[in-house]
N, C-alpha and C. Protein backbone atom coordinates (compact mmCIF):
# COMPACT_ATOMS: atom_id res chain seq x y z
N UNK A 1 99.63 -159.50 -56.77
CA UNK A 1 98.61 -160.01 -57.67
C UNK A 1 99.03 -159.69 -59.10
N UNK A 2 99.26 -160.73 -59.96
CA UNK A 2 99.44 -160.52 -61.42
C UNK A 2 98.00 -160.13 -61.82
N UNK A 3 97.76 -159.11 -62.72
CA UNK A 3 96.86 -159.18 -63.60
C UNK A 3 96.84 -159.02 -65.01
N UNK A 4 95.91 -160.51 -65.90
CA UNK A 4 96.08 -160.39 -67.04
C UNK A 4 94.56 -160.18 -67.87
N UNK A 5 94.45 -159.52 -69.23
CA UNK A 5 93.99 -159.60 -69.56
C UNK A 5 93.28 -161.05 -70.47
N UNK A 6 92.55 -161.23 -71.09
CA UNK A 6 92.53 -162.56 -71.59
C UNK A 6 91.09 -162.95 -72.09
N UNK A 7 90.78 -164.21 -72.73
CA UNK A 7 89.07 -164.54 -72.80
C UNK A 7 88.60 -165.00 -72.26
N UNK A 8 87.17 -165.18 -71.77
CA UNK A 8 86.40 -166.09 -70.68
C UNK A 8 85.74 -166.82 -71.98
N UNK A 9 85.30 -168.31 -72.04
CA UNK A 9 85.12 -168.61 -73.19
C UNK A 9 83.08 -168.61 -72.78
N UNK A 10 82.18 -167.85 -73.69
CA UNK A 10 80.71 -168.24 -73.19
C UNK A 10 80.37 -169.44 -74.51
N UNK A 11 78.73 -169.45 -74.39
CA UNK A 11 77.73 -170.01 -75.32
C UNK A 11 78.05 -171.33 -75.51
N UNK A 12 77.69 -172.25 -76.52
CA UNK A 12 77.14 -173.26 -76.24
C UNK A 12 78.49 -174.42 -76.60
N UNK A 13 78.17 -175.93 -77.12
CA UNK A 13 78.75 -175.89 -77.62
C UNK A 13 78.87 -176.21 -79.05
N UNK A 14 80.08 -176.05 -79.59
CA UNK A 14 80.05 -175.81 -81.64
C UNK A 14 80.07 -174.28 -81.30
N UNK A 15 79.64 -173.71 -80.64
CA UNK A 15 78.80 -171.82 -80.84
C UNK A 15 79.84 -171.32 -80.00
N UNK A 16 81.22 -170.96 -79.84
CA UNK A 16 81.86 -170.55 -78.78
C UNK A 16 81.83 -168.50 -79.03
N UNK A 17 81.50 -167.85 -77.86
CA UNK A 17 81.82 -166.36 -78.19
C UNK A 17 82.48 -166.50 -76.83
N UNK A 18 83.62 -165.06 -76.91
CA UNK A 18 84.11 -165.11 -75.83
C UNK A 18 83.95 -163.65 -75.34
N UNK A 19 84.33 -163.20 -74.12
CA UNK A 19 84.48 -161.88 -73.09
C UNK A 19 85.93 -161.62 -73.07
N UNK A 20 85.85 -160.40 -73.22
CA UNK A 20 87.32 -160.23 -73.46
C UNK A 20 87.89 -159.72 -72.07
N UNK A 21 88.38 -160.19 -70.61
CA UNK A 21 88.22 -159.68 -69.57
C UNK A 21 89.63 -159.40 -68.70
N UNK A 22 90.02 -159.10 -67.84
CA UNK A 22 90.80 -158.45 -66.98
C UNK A 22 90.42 -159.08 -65.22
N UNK A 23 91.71 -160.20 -65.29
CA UNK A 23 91.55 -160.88 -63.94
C UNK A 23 92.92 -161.75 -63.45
N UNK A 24 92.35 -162.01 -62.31
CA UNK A 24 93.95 -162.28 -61.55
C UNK A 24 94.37 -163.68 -62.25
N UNK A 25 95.55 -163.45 -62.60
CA UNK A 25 96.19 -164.58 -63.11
C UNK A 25 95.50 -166.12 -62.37
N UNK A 26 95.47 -166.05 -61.57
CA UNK A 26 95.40 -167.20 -60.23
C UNK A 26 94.14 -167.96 -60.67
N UNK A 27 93.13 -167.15 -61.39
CA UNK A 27 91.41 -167.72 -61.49
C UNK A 27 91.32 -168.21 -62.88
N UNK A 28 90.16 -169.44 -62.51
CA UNK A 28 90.19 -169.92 -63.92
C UNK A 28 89.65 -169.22 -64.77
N UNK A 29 89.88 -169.82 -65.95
CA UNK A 29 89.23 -169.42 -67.54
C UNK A 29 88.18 -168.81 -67.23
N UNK A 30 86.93 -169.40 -66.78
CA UNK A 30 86.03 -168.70 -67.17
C UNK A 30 85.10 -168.06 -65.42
N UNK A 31 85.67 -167.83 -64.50
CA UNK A 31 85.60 -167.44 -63.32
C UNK A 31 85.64 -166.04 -62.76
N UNK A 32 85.76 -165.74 -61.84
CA UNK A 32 85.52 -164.25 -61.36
C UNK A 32 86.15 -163.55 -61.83
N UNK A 33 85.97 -162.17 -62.62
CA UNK A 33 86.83 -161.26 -63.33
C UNK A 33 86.81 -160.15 -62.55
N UNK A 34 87.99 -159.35 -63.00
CA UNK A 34 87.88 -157.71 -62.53
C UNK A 34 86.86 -156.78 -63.08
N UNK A 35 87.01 -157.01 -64.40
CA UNK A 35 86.41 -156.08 -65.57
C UNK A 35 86.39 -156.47 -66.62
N UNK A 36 85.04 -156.80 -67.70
CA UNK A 36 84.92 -156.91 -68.74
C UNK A 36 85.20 -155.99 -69.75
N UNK A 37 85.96 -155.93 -70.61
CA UNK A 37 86.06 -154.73 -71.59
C UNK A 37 85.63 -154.82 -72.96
N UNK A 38 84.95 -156.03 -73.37
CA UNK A 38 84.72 -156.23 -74.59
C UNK A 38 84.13 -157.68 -74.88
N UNK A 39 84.03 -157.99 -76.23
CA UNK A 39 83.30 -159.06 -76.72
C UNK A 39 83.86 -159.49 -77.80
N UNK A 40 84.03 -160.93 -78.11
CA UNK A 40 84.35 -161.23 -79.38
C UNK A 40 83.84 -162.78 -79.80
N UNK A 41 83.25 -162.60 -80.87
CA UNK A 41 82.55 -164.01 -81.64
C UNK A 41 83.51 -163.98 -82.61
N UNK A 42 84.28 -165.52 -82.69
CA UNK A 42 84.65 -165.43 -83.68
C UNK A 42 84.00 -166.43 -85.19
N UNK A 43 82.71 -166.69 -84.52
CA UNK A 43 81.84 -167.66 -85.24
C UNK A 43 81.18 -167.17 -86.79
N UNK A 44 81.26 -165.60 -86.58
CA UNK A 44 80.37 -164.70 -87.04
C UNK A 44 81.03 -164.19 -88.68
N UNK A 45 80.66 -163.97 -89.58
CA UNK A 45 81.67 -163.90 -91.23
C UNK A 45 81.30 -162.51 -91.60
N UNK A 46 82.17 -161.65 -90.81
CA UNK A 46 83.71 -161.55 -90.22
C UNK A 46 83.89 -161.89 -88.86
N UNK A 47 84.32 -162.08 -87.99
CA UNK A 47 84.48 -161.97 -86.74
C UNK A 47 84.17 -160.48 -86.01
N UNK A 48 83.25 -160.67 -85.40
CA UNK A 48 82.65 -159.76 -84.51
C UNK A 48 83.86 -159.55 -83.29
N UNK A 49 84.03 -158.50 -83.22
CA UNK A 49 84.71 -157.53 -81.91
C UNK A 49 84.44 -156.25 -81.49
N UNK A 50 84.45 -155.92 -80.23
CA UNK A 50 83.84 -155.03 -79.31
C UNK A 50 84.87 -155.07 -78.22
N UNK A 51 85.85 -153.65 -78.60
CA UNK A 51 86.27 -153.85 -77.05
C UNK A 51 86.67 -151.70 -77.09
N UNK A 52 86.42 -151.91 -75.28
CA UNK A 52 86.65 -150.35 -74.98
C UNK A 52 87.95 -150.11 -74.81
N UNK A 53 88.40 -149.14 -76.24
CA UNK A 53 89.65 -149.00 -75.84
C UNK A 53 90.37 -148.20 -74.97
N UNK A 54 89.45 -147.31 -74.42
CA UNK A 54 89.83 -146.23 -73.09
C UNK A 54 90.28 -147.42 -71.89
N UNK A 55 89.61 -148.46 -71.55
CA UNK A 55 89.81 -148.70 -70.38
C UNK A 55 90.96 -149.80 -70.49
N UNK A 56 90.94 -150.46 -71.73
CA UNK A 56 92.19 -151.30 -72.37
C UNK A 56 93.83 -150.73 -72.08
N UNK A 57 93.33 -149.37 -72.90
CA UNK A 57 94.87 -148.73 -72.53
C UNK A 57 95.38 -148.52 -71.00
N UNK A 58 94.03 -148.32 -70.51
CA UNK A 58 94.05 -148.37 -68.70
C UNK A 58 94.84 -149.53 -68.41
N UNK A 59 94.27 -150.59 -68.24
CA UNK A 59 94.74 -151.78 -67.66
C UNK A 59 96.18 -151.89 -68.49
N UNK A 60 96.51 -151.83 -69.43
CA UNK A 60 97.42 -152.02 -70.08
C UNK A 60 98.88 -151.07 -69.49
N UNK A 61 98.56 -149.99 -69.29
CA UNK A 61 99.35 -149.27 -68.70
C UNK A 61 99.85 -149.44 -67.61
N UNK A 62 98.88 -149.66 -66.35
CA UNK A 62 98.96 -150.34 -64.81
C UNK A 62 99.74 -151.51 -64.84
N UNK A 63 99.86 -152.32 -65.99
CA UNK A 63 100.75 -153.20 -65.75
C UNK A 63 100.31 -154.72 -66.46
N UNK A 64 98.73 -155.11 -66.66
CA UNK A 64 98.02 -155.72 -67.32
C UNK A 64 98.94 -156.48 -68.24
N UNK A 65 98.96 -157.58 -68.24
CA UNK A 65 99.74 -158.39 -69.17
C UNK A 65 98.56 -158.95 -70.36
N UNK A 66 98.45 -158.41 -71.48
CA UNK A 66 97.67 -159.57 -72.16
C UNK A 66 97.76 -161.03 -72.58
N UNK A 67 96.86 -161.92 -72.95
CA UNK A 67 97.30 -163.08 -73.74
C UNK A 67 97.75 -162.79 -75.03
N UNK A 68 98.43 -163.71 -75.85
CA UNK A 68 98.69 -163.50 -77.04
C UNK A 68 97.55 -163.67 -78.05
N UNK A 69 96.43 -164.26 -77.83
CA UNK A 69 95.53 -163.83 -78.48
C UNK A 69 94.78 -162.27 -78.64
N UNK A 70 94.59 -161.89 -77.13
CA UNK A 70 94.08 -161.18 -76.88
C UNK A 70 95.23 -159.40 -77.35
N UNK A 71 96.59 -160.16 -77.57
CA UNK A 71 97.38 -158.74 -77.91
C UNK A 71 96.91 -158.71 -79.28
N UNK A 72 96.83 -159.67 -80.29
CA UNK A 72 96.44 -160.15 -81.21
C UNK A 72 95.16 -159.09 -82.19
N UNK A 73 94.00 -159.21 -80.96
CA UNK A 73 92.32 -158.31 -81.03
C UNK A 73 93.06 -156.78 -81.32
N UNK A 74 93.63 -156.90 -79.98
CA UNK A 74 94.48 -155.00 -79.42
C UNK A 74 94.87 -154.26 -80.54
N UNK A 75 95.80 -155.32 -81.55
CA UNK A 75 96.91 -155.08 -82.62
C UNK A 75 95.70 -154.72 -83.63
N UNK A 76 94.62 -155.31 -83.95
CA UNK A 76 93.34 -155.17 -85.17
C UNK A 76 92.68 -154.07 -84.62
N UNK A 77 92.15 -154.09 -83.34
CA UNK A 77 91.67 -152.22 -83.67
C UNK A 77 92.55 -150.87 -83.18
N UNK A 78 94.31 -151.28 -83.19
CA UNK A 78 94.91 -150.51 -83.16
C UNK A 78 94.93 -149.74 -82.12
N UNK A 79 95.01 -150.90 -80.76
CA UNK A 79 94.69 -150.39 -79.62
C UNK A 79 96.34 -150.33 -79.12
N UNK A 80 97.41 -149.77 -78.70
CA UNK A 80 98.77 -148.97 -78.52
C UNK A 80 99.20 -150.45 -77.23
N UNK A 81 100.45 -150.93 -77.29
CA UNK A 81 100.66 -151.47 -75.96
C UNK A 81 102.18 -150.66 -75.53
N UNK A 82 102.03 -150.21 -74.14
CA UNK A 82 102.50 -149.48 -73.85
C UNK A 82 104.54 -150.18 -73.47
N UNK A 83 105.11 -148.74 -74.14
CA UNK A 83 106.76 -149.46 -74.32
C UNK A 83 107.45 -149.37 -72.59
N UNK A 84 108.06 -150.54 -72.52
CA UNK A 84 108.48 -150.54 -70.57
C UNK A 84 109.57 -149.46 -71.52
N UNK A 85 109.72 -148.84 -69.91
CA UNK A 85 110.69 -147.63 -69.41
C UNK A 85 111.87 -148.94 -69.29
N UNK A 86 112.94 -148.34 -69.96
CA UNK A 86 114.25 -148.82 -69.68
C UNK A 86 114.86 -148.36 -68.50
N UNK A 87 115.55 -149.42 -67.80
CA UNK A 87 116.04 -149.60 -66.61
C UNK A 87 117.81 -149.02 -66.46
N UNK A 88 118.13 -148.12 -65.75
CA UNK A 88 119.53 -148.07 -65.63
C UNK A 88 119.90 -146.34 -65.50
């Protein structure tokens, strides 16, 4: 099972906020997740974000691949992505 982090997109439409969540590669966009870790509107002047970075670094560590948006959020509240162990 790949797991990535990524957004589920909610609310209406014109009004998009998203969930910032942790789920098997395999499921769609906005479908069964593992774990929610956060929130982000980006509708809002500034953009609203909410995410737990204890459990971020969790998933992140285990192996969690983010989206590039979502490394993007990580990189703004200076949430660490963890360096692979070199091989050999």
């Amino acid at each position: 099972m790949s797991v990535v982090i990524r957004l589920a997109r909610m609310g209406g439409k014109g009004k998009p906020h998203h969930k910032i969540v942790v789920t098997d590669q395999r499921r769609p966009r906005d479908g069964r997740f593992i774990e929610q870790l956060g929130f982000y509107d980006p509708s809002r002047e500034p953009a609203f974000m909410e995410i737990n970075a204890e459990r971020a670094s969790y998933w992140l560590s285990v192996g969690a691949k983010p989206s590039d948006t979502v490394r993007s959020l990580f990189r703004q509240k200076k949430i660490k992505q963890p360096v692979p162990a070199k091989q050999g």
